[in-house]
N, C-alpha and C. Protein backbone atom coordinates (compact mmCIF):
# COMPACT_ATOMS: atom_id res chain seq x y z
N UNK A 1 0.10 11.98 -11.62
CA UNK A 1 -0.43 13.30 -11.88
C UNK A 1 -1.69 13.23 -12.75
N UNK A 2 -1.67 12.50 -13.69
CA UNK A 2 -2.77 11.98 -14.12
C UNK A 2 -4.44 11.75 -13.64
N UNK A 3 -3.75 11.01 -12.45
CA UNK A 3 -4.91 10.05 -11.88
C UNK A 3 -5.22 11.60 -11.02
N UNK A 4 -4.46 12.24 -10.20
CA UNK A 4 -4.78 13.33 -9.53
C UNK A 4 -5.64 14.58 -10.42
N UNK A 5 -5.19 14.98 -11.64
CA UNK A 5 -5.68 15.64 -12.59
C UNK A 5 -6.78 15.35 -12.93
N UNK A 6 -7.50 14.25 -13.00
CA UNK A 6 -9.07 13.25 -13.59
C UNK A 6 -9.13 13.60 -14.93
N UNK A 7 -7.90 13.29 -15.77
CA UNK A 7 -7.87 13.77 -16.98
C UNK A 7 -8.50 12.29 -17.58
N UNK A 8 -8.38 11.03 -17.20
CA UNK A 8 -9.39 10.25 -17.59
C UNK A 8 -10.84 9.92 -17.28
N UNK A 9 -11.36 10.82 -16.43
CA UNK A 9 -12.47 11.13 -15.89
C UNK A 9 -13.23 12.06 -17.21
N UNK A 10 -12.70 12.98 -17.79
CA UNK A 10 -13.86 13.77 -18.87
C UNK A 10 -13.18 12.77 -20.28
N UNK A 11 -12.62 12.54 -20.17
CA UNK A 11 -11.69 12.29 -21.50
C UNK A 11 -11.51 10.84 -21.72
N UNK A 12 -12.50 10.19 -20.98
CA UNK A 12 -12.65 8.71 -21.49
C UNK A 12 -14.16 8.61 -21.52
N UNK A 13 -14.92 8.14 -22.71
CA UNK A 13 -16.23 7.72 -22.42
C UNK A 13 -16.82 6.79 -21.47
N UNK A 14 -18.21 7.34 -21.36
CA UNK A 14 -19.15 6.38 -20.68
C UNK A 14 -19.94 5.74 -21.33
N UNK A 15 -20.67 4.38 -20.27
CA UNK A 15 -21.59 3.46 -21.32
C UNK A 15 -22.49 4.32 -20.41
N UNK A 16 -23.96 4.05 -20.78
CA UNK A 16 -25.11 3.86 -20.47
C UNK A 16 -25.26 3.79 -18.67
N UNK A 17 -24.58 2.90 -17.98
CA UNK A 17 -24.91 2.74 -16.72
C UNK A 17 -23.84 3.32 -16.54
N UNK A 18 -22.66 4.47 -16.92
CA UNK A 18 -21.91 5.23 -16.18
C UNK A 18 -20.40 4.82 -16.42
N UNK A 19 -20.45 3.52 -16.67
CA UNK A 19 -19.14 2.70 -16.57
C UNK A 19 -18.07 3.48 -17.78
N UNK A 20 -16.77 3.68 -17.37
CA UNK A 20 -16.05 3.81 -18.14
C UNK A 20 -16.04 3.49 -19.52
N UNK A 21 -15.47 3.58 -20.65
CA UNK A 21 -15.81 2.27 -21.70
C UNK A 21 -13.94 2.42 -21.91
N UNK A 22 -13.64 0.91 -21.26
CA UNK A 22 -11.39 0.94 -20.95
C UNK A 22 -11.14 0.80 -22.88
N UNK A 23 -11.79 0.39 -23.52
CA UNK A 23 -11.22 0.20 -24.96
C UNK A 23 -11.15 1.72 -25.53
N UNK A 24 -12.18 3.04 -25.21
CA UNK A 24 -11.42 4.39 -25.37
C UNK A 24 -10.94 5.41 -24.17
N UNK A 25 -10.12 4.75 -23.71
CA UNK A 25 -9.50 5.12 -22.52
C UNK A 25 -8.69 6.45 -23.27
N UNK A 26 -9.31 7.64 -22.83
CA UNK A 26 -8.20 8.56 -23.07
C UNK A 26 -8.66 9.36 -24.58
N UNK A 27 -9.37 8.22 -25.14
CA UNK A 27 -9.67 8.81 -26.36
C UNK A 27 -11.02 9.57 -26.46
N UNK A 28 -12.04 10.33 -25.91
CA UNK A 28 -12.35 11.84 -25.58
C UNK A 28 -13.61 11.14 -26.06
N UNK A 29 -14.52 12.38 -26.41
CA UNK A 29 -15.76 11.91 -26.90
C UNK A 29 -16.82 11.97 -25.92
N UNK A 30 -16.77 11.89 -25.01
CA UNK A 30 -17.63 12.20 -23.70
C UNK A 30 -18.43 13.66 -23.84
N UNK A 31 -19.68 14.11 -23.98
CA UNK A 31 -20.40 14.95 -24.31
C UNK A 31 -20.52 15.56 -22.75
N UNK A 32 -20.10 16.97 -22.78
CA UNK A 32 -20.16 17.59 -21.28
C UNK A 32 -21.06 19.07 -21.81
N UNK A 33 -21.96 19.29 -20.71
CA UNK A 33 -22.55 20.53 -20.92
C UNK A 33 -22.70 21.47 -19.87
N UNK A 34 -22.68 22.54 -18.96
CA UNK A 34 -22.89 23.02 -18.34
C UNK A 34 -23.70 24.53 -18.33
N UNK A 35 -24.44 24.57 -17.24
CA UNK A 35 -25.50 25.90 -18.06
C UNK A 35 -24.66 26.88 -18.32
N UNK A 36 -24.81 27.82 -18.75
CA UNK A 36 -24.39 28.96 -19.32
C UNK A 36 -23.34 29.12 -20.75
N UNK A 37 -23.11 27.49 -20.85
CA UNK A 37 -21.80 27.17 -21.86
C UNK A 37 -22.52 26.81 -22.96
N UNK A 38 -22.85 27.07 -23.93
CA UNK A 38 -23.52 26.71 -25.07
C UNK A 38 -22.37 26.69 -26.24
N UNK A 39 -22.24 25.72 -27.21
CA UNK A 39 -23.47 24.24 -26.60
C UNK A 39 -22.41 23.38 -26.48
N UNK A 40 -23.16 21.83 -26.36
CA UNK A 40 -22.15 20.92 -25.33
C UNK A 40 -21.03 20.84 -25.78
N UNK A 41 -19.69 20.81 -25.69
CA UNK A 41 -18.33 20.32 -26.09
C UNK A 41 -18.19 18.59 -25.87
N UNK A 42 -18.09 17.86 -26.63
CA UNK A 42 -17.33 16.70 -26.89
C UNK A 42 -15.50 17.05 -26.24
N UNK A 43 -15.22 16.07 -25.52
CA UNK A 43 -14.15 15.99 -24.82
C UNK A 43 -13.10 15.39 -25.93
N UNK A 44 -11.33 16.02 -25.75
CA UNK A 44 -10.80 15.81 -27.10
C UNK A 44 -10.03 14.66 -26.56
N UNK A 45 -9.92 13.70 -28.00
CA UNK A 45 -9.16 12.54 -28.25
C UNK A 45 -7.45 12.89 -27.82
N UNK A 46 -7.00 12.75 -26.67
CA UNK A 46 -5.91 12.74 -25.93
C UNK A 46 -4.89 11.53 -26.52
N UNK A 47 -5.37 10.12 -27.16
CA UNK A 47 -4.12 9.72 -27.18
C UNK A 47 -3.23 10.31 -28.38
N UNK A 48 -1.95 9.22 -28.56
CA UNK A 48 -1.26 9.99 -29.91
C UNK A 48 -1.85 9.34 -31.00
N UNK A 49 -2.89 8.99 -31.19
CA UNK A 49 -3.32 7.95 -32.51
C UNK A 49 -3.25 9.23 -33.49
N UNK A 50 -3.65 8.90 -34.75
CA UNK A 50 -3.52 10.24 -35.77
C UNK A 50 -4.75 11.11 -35.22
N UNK A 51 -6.05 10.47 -34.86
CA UNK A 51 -7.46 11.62 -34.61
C UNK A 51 -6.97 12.01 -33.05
N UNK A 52 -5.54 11.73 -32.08
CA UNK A 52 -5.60 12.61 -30.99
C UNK A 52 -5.00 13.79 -31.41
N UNK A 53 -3.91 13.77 -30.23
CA UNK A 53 -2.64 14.96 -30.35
C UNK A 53 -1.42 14.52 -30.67
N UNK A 54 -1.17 13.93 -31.68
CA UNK A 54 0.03 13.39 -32.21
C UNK A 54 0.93 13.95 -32.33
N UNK A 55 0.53 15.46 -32.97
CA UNK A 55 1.22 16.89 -33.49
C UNK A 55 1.79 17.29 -31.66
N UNK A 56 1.50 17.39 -31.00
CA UNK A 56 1.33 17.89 -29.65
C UNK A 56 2.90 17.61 -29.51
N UNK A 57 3.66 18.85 -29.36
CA UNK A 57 5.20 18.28 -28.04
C UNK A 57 4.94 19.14 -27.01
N UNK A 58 6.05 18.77 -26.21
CA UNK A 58 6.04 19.30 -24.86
C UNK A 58 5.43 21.35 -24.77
N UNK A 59 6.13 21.59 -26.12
CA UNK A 59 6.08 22.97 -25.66
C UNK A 59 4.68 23.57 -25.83
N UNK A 60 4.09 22.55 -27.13
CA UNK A 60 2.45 23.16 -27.58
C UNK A 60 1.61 22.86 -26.13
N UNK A 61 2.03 21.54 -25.84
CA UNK A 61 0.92 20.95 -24.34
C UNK A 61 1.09 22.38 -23.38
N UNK A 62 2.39 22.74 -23.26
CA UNK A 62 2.42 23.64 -21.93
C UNK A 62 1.94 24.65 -22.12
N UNK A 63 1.74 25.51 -23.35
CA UNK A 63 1.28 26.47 -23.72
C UNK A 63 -0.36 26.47 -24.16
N UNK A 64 -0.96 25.47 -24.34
CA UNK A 64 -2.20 24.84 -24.24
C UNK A 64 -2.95 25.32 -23.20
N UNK A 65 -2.18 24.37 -21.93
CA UNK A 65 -2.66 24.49 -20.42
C UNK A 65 -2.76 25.77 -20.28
N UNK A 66 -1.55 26.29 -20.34
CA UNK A 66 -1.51 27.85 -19.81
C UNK A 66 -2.19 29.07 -20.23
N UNK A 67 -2.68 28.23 -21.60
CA UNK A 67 -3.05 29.63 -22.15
C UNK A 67 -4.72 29.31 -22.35
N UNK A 68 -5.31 28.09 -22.01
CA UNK A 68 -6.28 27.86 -22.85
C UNK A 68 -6.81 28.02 -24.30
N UNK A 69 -5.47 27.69 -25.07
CA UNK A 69 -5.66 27.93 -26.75
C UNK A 69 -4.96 26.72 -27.05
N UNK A 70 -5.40 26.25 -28.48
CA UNK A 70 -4.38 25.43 -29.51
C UNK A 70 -4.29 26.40 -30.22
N UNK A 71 -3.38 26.64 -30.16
CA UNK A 71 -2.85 28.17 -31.33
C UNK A 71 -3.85 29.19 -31.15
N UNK A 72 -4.40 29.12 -32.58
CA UNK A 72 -5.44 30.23 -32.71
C UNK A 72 -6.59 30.13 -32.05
N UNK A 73 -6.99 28.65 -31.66
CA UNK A 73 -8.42 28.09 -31.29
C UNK A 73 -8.65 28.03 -29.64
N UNK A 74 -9.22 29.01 -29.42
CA UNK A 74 -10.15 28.83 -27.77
C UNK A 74 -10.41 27.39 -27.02
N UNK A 75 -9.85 26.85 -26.48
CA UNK A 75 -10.67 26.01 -25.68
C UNK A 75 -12.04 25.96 -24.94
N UNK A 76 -13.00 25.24 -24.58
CA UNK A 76 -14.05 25.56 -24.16
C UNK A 76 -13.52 25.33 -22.32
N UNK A 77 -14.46 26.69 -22.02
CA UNK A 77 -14.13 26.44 -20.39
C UNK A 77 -15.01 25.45 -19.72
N UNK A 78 -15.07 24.62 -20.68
CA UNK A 78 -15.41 23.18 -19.32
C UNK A 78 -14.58 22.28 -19.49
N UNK A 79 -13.39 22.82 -19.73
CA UNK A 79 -11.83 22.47 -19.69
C UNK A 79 -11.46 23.03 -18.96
N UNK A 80 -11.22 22.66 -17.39
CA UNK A 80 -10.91 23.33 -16.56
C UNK A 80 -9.53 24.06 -16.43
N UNK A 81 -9.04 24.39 -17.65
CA UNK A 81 -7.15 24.46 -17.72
C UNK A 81 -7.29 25.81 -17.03
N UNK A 82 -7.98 26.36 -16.34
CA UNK A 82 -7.68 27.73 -15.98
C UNK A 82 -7.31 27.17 -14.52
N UNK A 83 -7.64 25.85 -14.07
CA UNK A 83 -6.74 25.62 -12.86
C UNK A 83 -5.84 24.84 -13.03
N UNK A 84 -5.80 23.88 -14.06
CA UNK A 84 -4.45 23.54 -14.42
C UNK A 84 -3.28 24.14 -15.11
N UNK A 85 -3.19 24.86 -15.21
CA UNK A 85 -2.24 25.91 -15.93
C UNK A 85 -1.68 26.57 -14.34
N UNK A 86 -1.88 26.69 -13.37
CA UNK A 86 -1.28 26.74 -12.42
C UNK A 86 -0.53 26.19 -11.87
N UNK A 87 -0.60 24.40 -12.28
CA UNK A 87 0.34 23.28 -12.12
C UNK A 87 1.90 23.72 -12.62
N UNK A 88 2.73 23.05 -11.92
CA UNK A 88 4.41 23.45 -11.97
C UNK A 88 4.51 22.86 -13.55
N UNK A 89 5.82 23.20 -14.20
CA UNK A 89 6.15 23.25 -15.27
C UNK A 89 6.19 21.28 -15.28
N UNK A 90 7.03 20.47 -14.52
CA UNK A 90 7.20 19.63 -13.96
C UNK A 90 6.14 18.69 -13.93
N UNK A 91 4.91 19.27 -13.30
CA UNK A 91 3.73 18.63 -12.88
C UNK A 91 3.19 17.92 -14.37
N UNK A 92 3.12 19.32 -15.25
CA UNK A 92 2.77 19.10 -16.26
C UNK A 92 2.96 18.59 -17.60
N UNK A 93 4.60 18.89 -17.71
CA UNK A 93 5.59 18.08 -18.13
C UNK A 93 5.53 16.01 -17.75
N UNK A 94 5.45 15.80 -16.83
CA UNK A 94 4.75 14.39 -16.43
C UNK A 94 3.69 14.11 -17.08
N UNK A 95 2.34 14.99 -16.63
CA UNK A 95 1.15 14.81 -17.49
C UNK A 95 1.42 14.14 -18.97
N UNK A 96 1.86 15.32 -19.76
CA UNK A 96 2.03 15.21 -21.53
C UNK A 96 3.38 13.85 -21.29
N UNK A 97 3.89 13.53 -20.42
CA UNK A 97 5.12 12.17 -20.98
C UNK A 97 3.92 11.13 -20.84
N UNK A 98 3.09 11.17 -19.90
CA UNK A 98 2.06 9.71 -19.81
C UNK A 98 1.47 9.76 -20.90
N UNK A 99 1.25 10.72 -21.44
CA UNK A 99 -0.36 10.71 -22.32
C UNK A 99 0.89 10.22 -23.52
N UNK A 100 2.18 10.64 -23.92
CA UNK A 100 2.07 9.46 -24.64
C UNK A 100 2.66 9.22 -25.17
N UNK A 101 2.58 7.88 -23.66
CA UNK A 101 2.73 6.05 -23.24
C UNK A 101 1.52 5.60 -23.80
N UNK A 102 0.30 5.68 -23.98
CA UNK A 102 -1.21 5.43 -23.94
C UNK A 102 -1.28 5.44 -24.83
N UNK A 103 -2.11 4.14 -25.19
CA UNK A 103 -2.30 3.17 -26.24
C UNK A 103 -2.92 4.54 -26.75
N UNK A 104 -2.54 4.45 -28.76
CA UNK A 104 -3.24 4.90 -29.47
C UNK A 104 -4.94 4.49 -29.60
N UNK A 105 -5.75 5.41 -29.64
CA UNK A 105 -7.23 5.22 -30.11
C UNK A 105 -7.61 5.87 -31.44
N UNK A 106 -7.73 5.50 -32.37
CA UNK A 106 -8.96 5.94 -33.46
C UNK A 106 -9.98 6.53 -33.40
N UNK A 107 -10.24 7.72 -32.24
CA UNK A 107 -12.00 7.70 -32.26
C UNK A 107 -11.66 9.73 -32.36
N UNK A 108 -12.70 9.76 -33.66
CA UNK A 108 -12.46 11.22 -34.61
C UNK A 108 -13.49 11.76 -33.65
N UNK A 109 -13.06 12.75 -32.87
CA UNK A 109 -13.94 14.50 -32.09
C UNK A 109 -12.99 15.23 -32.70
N UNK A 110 -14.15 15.90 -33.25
CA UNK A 110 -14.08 17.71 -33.56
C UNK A 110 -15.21 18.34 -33.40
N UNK A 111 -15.24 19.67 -32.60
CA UNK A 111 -16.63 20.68 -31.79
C UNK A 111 -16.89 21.24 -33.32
N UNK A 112 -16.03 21.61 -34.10
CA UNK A 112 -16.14 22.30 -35.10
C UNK A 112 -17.26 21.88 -36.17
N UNK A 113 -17.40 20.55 -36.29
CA UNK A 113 -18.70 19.92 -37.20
C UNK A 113 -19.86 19.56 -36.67
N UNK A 114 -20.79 19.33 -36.70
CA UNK A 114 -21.88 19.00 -36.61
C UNK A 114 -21.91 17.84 -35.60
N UNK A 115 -22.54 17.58 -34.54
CA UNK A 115 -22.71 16.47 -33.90
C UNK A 115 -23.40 15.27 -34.60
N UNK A 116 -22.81 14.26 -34.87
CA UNK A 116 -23.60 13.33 -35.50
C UNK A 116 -22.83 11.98 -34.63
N UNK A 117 -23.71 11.07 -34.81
CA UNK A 117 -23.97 9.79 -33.83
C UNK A 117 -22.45 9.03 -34.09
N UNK A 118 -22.22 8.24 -32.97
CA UNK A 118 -20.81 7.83 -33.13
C UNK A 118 -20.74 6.39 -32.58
N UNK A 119 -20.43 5.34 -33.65
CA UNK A 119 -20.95 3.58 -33.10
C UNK A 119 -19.93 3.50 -32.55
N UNK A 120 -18.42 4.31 -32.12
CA UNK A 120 -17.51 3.76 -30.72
C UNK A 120 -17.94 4.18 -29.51
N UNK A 121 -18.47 5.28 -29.77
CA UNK A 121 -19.04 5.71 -27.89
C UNK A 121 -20.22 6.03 -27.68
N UNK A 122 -20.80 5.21 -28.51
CA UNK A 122 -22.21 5.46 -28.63
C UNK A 122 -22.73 7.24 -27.97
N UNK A 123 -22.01 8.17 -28.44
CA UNK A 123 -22.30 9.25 -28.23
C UNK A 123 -22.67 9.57 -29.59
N UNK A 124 -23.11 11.51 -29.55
CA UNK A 124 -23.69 12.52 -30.05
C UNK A 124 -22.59 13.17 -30.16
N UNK A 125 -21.36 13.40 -31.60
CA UNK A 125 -20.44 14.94 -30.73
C UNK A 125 -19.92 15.06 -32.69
N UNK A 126 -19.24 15.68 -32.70
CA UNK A 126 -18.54 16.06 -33.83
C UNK A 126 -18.03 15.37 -34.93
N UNK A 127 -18.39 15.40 -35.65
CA UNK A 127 -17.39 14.27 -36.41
C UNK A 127 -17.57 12.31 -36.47
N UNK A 128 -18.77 12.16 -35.32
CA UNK A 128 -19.09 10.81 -34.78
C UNK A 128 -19.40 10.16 -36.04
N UNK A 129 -19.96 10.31 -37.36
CA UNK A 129 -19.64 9.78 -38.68
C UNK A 129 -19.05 9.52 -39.10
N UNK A 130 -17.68 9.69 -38.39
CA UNK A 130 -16.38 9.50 -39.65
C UNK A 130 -15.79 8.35 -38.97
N UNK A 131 -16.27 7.57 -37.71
CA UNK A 131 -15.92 6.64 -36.50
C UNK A 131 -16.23 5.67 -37.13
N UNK A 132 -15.61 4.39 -37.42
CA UNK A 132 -15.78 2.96 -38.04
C UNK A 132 -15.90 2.04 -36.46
N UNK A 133 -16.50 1.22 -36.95
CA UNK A 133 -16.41 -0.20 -35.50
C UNK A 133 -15.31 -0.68 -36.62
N UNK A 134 -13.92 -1.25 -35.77
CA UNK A 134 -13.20 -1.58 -36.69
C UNK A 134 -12.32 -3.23 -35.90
């Protein structure tokens, strides 16, 4: 469901020539922009390391999808959950058991701060200062 979902498609960085980067597999950071969406969203750190969704159980994930919120906080719609939230309880339930199996990552996104430069994904997004090469 995963691989069908392309939830490692926004939510794993790229290098330079496009390539995946497999050491933050899952762990977000990928700078996405689309016109009318201002301004770009950084893609969120999915595994359970402490900077993913550690906090996350089954019932917050489903209500996430469905609702496009973490609680109080909006998701950006270039999170396509307005078609995944249509997925069966089941479907999605699978989703959140893989995500986490998957190796913890260390790599700090938050939209909420300032974009500043980040030496794990060699991106631009939130929080990319607080990222150690470790």
């Amino acid at each position: 469901m995963v691989t069908l979902a392309g939830c490692g498609d926004c939510h794993t960085p790229l290098d330079e020539q496009g390539n995946v980067l497999e050491h933050l597999r899952f762990a977000g950071g990928q700078v996405l922009a689309m016109e009318g969406i201002r301004p770009p969203v950084a893609t969120a750190n999915l595994t359970p390391a402490s900077s993913g969704i550690p906090y996350y159980n089954e019932e917050l994930f489903l209500e996430t999808i469905r609702t496009g919120r973490v609680r109080e906080r909006q998701l950006s719609d270039l999170m396509p959950w307005a078609y995944y939230r249509t997925m069966t309880d089941e479907d999605l339930k699978a989703i959140f058991a893989y995500l986490k199996t998957v190796k913890p990552v260390e790599h700090y996104v938050d939209n909420t701060m300032a974009a500043t430069a980040c030496v794990l994904c060699d991106e631009t997004h939130g929080g990319g200062e607080r990222n150690k090469k470790g």
